[in-house]
N, C-alpha and C. Protein backbone atom coordinates (compact mmCIF):
# COMPACT_ATOMS: atom_id res chain seq x y z
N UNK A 1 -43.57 9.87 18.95
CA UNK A 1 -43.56 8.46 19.26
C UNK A 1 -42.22 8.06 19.86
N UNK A 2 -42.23 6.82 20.95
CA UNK A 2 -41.05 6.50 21.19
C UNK A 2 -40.22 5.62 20.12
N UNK A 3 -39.07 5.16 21.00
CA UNK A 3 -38.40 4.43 19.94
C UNK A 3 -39.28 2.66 20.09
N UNK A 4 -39.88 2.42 21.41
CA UNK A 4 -40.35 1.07 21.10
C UNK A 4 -41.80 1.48 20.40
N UNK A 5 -42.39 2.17 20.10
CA UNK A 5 -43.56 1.67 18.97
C UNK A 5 -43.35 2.15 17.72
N UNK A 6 -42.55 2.67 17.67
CA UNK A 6 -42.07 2.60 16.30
C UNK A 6 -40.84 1.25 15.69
N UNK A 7 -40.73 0.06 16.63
CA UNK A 7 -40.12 -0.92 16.47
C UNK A 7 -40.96 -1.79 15.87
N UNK A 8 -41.13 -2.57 14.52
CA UNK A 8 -42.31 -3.72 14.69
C UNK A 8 -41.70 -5.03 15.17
N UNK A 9 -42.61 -5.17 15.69
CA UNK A 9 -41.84 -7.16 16.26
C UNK A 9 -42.09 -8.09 15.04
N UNK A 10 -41.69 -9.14 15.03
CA UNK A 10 -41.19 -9.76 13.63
C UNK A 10 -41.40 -11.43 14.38
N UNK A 11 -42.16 -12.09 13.60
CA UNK A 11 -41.97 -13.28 14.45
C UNK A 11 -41.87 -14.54 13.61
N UNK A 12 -41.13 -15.14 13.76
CA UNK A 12 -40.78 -16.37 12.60
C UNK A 12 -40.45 -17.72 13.01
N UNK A 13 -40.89 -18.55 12.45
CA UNK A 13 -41.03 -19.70 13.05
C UNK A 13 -39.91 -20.45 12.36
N UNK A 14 -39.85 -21.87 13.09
CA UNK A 14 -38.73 -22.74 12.70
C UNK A 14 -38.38 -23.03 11.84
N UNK A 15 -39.18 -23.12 11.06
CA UNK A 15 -38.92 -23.79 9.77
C UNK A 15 -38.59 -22.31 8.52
N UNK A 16 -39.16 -21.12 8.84
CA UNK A 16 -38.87 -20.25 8.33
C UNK A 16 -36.97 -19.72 8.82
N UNK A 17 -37.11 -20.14 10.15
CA UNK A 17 -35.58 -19.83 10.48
C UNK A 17 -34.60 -20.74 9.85
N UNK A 18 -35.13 -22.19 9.99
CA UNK A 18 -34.26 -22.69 9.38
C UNK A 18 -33.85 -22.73 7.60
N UNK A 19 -35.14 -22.18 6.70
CA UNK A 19 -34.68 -21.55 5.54
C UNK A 19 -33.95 -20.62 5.58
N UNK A 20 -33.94 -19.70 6.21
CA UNK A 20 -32.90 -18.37 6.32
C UNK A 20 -31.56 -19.03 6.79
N UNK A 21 -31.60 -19.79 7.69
CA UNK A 21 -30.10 -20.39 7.62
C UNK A 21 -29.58 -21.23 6.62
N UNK A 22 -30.50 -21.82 5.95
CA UNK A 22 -29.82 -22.48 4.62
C UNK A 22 -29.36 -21.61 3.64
N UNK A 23 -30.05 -20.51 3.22
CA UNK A 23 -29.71 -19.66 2.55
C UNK A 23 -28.36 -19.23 2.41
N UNK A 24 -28.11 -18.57 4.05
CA UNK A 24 -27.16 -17.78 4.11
C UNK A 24 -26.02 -19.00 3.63
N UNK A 25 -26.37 -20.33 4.37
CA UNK A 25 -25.30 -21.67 4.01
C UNK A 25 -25.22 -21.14 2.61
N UNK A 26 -25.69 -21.62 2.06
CA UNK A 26 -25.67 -21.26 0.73
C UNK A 26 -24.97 -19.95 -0.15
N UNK A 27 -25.26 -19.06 0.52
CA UNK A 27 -24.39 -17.58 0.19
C UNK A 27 -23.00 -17.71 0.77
N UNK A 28 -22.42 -18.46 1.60
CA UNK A 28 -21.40 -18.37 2.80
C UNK A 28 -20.69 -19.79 1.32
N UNK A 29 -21.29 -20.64 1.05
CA UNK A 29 -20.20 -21.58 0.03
C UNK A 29 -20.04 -20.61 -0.79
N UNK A 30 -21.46 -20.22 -1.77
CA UNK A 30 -20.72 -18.90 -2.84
C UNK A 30 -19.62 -17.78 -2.58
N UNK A 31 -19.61 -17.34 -1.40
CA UNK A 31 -18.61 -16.63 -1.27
C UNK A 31 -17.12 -17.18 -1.33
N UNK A 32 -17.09 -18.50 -0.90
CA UNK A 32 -16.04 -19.44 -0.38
C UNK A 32 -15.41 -19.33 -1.84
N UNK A 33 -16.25 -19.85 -2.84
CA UNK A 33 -15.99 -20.19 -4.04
C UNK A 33 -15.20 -19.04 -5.10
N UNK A 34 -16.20 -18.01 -4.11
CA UNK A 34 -15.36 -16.77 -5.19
C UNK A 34 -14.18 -16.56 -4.73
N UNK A 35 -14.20 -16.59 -3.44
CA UNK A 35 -12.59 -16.54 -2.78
C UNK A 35 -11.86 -17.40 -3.48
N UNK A 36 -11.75 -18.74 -4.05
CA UNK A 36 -11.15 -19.61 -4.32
C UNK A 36 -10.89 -19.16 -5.55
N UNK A 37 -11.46 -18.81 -6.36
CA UNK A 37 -11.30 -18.11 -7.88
C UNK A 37 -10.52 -17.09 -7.96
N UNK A 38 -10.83 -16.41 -6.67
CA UNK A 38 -9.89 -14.78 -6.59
C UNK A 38 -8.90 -15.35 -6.55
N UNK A 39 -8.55 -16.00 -5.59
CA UNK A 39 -7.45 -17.00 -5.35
C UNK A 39 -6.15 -17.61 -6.17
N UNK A 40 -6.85 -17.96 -7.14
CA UNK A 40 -6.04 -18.62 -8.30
C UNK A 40 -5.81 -17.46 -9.13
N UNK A 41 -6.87 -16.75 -9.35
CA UNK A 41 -6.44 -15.33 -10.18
C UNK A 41 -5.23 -14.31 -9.98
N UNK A 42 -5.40 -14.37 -8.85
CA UNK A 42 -4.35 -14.00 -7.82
C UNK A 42 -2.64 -14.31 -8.03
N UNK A 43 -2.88 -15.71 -7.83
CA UNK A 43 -1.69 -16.32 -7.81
C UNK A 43 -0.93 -16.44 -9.25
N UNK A 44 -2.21 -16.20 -10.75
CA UNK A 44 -1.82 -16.83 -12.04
C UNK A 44 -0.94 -15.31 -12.34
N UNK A 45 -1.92 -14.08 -12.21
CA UNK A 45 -1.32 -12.77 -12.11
C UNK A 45 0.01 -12.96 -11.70
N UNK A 46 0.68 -12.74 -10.30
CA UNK A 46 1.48 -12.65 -9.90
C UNK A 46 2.92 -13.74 -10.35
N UNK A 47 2.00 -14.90 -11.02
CA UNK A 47 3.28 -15.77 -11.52
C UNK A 47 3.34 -15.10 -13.39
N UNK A 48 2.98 -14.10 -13.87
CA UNK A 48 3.03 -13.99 -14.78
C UNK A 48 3.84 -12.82 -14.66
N UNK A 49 3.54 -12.20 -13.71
CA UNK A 49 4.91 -10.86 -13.85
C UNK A 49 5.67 -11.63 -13.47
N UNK A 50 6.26 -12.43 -12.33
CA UNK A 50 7.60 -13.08 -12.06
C UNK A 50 8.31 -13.49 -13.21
N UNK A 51 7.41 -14.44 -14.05
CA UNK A 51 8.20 -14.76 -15.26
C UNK A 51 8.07 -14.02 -16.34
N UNK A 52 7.84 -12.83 -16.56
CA UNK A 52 8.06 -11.57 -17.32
C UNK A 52 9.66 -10.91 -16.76
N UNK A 53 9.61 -10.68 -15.48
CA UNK A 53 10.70 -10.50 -15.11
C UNK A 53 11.93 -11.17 -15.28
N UNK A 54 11.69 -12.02 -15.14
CA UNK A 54 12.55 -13.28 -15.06
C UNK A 54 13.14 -13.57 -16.58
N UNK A 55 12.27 -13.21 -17.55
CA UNK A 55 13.00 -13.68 -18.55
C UNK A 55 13.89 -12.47 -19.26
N UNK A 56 13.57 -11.39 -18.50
CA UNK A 56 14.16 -10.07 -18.86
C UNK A 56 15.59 -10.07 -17.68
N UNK A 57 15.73 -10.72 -16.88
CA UNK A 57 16.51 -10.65 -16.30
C UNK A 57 17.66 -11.68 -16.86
N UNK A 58 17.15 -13.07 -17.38
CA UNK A 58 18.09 -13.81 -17.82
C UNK A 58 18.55 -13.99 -19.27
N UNK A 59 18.00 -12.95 -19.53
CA UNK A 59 18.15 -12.98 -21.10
C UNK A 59 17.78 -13.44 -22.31
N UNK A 60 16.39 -13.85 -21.95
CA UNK A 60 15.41 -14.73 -21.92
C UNK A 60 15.73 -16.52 -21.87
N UNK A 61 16.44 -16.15 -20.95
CA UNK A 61 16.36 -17.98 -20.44
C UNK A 61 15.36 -18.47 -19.51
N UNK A 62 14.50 -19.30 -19.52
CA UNK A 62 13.48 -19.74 -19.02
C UNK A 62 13.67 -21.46 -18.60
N UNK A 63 12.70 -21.52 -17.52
CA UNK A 63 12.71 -22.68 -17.48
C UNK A 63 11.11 -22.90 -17.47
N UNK A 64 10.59 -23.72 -18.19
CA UNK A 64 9.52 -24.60 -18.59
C UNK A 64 8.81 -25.63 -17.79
N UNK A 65 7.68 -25.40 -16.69
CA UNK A 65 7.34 -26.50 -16.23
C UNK A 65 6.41 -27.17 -17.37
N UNK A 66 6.50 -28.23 -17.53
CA UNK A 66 5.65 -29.38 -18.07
C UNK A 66 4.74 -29.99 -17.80
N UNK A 67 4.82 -30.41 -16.96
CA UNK A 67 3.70 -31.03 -15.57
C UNK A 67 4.89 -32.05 -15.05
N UNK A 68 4.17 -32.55 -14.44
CA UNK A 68 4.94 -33.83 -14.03
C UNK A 68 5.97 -34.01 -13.17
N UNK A 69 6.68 -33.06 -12.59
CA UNK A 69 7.51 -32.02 -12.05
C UNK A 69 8.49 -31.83 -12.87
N UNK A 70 8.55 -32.65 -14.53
CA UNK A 70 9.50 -32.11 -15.57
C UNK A 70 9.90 -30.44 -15.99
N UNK A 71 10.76 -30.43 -16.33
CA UNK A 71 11.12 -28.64 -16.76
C UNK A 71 11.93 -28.66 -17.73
N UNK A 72 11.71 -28.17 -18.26
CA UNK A 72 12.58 -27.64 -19.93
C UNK A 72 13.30 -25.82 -19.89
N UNK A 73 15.04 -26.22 -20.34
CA UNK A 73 14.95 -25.06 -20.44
C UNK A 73 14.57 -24.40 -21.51
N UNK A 74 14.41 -22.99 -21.85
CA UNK A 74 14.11 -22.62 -23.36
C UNK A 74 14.83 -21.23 -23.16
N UNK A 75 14.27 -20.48 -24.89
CA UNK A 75 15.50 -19.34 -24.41
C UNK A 75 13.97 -18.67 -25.81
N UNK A 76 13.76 -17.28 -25.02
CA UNK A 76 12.94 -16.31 -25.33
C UNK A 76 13.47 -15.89 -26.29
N UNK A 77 13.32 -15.58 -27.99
CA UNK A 77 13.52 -15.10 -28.74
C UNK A 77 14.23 -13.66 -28.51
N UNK A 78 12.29 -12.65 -28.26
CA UNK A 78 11.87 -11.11 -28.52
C UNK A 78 11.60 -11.31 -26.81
N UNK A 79 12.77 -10.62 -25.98
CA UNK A 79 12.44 -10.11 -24.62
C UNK A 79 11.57 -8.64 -24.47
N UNK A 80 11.57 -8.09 -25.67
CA UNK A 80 10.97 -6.66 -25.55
C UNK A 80 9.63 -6.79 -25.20
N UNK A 81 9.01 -7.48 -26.82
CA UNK A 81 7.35 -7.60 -26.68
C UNK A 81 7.20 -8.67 -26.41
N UNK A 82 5.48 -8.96 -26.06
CA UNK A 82 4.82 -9.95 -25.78
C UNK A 82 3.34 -9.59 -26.16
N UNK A 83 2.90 -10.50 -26.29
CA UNK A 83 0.97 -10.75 -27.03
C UNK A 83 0.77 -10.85 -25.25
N UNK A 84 -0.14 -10.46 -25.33
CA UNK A 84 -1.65 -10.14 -24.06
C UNK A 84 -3.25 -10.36 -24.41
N UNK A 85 -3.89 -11.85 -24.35
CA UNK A 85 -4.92 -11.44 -25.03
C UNK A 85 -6.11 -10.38 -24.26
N UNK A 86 -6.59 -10.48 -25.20
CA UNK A 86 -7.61 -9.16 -25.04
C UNK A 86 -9.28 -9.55 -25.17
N UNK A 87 -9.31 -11.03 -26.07
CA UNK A 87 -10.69 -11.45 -25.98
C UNK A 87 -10.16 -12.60 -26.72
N UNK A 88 -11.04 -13.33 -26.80
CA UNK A 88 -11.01 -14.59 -27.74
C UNK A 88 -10.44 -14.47 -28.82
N UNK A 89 -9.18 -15.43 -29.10
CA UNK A 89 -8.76 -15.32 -30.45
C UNK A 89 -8.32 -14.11 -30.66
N UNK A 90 -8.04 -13.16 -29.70
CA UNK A 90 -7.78 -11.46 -30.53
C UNK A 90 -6.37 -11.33 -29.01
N UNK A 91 -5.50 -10.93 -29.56
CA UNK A 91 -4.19 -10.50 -28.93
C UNK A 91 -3.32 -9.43 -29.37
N UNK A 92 -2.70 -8.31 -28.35
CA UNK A 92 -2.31 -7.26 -28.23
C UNK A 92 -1.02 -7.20 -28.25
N UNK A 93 -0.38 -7.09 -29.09
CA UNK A 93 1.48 -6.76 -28.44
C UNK A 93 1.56 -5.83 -27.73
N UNK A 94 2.76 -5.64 -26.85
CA UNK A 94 2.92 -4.35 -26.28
C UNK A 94 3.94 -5.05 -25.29
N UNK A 95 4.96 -3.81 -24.89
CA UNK A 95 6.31 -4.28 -24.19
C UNK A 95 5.88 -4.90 -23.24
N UNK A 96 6.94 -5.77 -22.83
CA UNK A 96 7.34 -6.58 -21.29
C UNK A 96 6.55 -5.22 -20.37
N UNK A 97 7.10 -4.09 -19.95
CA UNK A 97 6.67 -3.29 -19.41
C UNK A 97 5.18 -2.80 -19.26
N UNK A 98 4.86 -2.27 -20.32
CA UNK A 98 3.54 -1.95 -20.54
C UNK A 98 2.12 -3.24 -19.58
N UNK A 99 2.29 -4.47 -20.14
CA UNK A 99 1.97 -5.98 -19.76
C UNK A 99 2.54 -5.83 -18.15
N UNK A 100 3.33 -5.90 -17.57
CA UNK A 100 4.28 -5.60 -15.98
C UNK A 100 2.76 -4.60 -15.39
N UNK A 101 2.83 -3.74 -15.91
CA UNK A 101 1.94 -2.43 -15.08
C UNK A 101 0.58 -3.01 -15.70
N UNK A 102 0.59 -3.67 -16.43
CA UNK A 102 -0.92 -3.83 -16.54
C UNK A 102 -1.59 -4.68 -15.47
N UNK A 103 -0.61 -5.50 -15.07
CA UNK A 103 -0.38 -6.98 -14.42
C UNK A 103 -0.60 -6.84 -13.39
N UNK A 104 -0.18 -5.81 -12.70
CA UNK A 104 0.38 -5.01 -11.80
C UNK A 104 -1.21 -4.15 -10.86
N UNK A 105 -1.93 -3.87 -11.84
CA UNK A 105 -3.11 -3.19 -11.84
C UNK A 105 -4.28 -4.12 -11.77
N UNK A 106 -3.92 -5.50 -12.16
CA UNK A 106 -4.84 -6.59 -12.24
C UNK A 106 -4.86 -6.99 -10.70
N UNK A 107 -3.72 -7.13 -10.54
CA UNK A 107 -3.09 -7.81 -9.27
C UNK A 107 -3.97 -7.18 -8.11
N UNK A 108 -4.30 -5.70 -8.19
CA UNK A 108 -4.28 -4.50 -7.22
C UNK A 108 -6.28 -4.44 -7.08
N UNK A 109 -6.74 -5.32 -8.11
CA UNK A 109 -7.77 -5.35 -8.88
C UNK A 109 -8.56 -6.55 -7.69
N UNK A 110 -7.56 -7.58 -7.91
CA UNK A 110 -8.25 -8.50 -7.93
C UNK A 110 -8.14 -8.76 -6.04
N UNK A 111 -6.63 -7.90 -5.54
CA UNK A 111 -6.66 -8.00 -4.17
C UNK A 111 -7.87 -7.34 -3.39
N UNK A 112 -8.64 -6.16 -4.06
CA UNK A 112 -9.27 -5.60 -3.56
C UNK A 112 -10.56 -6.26 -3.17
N UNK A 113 -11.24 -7.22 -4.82
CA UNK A 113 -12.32 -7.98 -4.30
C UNK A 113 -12.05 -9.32 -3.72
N UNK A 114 -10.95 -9.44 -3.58
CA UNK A 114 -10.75 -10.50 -2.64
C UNK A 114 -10.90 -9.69 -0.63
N UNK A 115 -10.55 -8.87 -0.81
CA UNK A 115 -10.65 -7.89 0.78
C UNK A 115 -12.29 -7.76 0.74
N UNK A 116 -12.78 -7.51 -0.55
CA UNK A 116 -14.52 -7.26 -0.27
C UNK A 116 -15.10 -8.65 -0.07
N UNK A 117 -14.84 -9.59 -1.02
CA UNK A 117 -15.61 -10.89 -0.57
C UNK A 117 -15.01 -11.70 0.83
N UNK A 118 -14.17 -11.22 1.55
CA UNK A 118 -13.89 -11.50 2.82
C UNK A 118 -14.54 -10.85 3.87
N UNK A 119 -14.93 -9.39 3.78
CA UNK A 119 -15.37 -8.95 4.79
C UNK A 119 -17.48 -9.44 4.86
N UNK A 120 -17.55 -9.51 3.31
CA UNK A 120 -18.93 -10.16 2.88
C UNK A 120 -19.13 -11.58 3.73
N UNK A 121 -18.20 -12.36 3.37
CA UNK A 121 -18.35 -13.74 4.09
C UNK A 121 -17.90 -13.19 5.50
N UNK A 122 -17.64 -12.69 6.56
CA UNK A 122 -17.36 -12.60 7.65
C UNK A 122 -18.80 -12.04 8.31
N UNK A 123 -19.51 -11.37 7.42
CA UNK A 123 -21.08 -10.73 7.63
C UNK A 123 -21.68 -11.86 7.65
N UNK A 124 -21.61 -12.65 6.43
CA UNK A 124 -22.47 -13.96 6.25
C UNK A 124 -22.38 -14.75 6.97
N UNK A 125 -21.29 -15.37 7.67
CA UNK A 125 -21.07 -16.23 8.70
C UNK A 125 -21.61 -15.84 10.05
N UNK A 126 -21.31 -14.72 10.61
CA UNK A 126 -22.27 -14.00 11.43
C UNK A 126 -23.84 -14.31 11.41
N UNK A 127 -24.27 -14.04 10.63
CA UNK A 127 -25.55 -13.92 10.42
C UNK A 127 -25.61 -15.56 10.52
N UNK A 128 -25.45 -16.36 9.96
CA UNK A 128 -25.29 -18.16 9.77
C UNK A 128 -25.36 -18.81 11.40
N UNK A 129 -24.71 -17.57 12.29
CA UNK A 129 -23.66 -18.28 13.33
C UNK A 129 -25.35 -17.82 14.09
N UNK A 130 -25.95 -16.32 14.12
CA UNK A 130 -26.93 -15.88 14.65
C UNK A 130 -28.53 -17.05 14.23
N UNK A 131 -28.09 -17.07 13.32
CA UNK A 131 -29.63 -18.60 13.09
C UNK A 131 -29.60 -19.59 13.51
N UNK A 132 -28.09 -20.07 13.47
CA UNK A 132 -27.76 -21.31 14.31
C UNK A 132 -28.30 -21.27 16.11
N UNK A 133 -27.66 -20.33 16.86
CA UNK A 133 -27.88 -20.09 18.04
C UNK A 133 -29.65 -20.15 18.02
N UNK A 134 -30.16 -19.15 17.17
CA UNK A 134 -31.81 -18.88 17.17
C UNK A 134 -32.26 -20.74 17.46
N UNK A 135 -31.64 -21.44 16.47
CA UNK A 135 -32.28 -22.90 16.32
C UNK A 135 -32.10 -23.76 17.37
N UNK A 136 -30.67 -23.40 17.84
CA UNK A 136 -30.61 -24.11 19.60
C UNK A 136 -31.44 -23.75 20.63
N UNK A 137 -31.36 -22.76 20.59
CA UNK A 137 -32.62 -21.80 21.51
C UNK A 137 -33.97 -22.94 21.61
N UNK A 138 -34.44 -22.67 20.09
CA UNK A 138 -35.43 -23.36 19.98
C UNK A 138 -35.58 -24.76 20.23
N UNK A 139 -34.78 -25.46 19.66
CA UNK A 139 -34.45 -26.59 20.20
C UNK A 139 -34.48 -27.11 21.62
N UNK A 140 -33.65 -26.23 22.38
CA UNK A 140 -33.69 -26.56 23.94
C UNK A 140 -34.92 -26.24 24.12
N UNK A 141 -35.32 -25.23 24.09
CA UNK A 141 -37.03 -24.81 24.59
C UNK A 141 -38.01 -25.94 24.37
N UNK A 142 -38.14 -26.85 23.16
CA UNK A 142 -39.10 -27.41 23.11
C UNK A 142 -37.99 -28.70 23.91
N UNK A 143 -36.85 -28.79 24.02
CA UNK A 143 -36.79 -30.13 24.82
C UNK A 143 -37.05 -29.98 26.39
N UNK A 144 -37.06 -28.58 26.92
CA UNK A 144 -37.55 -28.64 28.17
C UNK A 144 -39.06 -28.98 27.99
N UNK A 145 -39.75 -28.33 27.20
CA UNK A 145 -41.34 -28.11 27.63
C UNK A 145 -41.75 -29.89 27.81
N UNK A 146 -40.65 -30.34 26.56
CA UNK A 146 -41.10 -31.85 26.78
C UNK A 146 -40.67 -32.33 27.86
N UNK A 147 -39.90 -31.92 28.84
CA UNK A 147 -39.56 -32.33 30.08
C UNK A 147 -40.14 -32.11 31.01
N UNK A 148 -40.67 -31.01 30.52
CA UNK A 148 -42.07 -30.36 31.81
C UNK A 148 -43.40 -31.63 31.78
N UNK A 149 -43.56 -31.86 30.49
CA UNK A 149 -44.40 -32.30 29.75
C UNK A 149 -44.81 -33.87 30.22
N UNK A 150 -43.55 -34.23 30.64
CA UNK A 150 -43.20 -35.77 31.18
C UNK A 150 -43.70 -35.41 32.21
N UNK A 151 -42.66 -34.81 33.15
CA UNK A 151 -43.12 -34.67 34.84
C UNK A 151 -44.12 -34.24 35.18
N UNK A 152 -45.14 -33.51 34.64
CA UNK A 152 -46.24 -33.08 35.07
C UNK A 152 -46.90 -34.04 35.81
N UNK A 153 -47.55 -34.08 36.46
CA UNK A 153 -48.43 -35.21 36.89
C UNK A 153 -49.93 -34.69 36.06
N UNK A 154 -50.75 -36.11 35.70
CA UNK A 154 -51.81 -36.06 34.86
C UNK A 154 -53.56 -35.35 35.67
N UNK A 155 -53.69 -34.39 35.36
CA UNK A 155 -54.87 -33.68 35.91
C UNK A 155 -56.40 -34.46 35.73
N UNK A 156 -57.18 -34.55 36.46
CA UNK A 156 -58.17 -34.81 36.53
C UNK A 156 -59.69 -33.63 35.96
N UNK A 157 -60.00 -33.36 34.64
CA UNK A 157 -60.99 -32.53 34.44
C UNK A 157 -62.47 -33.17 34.54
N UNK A 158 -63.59 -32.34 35.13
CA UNK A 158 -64.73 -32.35 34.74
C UNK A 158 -65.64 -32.54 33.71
């Protein structure tokens, strides 16, 4: 057999296209969203080794945001260890270090599905961008036929 009959043709109508483009709408915010989560995960990681570092560097002198753009200084007891929780209500000691590389591994963790749910939404948008065009298509087509539709002049049948 060739390659065209072994192709099946596929034929879908408007309203079926335009569910498939809502969909993907729909998959294309979820992705958005997870990005936004990676996002913050991202950023909470990376500000938690800084100030791991940071307080090992100053001897545990810290400064305290509050909210508000207030700051407090404070001064770290035990620079060695630190609690890490581990599940609800349940927390791990283990050195500044140990917590650093764990952090470290989170970080490396979380960059990765942030690189996967980017290249996911870049598929999804594609595909979004391909239904859209399908719907203009369609669109113009039926606004010509209605243009044909006008100008015709009216036939006389038997």
């Amino acid at each position: 057999m060739n390659p065209e009959q072994t192709q099946k043709k596929i034929t879908v109508n408007e309203q079926q296209l335009m569910q498939m483009a809502q969909k993907e709408e729909a998959v294309l915010n979820n992705k958005h969203a997870m990005l936004e989560k990676l996002t913050s995960m991202l950023r909470e990681t990376i500000t938690a080794k800084e100030i791991l570092n940071t307080t090992q560097t100053n001897k545990g002198k810290i400064m305290f945001n509050i909210g508000a753009t207030v700051l407090l200084e404070g001064q770290i007891t035990n620079i060695e260890k630190c609690k890490r929780a581990i599940a609800e209500n349940a927390y791990k000691e283990e050195s500044f270090e140990e917590t650093t590389k764990w952090l470290t591994k989170k970080e490396e963790q979380i960059k990765q599905q942030m690189q996967k749910v980017q290249s996911e939404l870049v598929s999804t948008q594609n595909k979004l961008t391909n239904y859209i065009g399908l719907l203009k298509q369609v669109d113009a087509e039926k606004k010509k036929r209605a243009q044909v539709k006008k100008q015709a002049p009216p036939t006389l049948s038997k």
